[in-house]
C-alpha atoms as a PDB file:
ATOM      1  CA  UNK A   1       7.649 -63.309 -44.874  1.00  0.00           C
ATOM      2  CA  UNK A   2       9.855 -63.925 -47.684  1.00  0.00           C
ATOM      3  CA  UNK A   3       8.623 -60.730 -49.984  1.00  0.00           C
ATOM      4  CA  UNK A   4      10.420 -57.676 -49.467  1.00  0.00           C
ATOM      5  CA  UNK A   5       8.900 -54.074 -49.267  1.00  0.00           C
ATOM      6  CA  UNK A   6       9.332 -53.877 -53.092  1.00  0.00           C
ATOM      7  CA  UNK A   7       8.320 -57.303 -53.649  1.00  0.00           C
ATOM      8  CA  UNK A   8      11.613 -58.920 -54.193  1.00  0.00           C
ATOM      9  CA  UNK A   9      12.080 -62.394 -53.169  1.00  0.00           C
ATOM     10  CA  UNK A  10      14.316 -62.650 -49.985  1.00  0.00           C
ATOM     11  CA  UNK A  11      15.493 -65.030 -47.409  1.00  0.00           C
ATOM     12  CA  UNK A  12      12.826 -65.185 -44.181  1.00  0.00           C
ATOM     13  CA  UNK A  13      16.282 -64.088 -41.838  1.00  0.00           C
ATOM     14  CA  UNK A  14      16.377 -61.315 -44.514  1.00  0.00           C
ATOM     15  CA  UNK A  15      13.144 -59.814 -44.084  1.00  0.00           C
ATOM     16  CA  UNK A  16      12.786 -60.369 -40.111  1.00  0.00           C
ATOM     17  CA  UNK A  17      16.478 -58.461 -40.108  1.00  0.00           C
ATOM     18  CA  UNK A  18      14.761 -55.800 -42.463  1.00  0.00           C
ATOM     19  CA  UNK A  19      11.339 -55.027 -39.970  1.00  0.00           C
ATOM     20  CA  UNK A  20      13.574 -54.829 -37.253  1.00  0.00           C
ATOM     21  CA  UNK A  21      15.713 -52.306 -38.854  1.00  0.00           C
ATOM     22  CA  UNK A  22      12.519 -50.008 -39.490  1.00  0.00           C
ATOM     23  CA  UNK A  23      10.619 -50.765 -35.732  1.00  0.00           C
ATOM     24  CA  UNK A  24      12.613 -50.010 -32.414  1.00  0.00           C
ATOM     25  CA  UNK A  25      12.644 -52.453 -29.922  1.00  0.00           C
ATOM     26  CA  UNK A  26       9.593 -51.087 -27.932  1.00  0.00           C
ATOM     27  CA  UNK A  27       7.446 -51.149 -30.814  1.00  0.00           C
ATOM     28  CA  UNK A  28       4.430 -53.397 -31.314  1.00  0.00           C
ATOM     29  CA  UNK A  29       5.691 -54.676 -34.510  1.00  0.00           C
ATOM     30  CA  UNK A  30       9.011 -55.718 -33.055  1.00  0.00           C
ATOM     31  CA  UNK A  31       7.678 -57.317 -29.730  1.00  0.00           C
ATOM     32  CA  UNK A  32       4.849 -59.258 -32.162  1.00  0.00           C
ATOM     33  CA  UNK A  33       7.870 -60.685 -33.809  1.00  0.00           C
ATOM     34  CA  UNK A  34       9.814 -61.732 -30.249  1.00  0.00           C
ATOM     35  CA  UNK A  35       6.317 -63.311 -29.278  1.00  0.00           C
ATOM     36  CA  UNK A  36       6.136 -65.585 -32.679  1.00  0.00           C
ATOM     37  CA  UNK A  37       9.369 -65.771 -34.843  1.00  0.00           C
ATOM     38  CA  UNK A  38       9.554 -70.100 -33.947  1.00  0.00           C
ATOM     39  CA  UNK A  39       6.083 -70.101 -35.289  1.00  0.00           C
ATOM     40  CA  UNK A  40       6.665 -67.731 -38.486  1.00  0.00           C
ATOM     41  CA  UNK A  41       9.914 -69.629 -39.186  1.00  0.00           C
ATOM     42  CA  UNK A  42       8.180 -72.965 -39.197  1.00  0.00           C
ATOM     43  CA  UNK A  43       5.234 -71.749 -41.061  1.00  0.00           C
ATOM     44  CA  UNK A  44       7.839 -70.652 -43.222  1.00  0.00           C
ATOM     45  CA  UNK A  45       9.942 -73.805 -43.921  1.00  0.00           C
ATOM     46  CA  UNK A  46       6.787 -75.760 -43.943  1.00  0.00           C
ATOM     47  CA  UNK A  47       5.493 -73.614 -46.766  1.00  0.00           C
ATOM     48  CA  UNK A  48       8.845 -74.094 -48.756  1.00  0.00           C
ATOM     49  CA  UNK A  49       8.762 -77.649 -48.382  1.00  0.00           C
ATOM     50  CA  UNK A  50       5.420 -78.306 -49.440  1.00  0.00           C
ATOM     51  CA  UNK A  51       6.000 -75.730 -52.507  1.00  0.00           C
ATOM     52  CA  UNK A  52       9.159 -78.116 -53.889  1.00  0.00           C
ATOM     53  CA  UNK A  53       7.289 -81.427 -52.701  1.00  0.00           C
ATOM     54  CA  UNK A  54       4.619 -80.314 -55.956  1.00  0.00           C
ATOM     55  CA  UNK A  55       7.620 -78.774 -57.659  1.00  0.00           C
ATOM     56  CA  UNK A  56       7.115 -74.995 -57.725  1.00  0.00           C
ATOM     57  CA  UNK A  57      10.457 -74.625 -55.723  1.00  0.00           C
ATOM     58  CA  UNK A  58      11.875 -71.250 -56.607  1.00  0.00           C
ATOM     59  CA  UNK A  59       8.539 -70.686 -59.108  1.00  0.00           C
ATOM     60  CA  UNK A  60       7.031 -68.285 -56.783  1.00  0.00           C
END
């Protein structure tokens, strides 16, 4: 959730702004996202903070 489509790194706000550019509102993709974003965002942060708690912050 923080890879873009050509696998540059980018902001999660970034990429969820990005799918919903490419999915109307309607579509499965974009209603999946309505349904979950609280949980992607804190599976998201919780990720990041583990990753600089063992210091690969910004490594991957």
């Amino acid at each position: 959730m923080t890879t873009g489509p050509d696998g540059e790194r980018v902001s999660f706000d970034d990429r969820m702004a990005e799918v919903r550019e490419r999915y109307p509102a309607d579509h499965y993709v974009s209603r999946a996202l309505d349904g979950s974003m609280a949980d992607r965002r804190g599976a998201v942060d919780r990720a990041e903070s583990w990753l600089s708690s063992v210091g690969l912050a910004g490594q991957v």
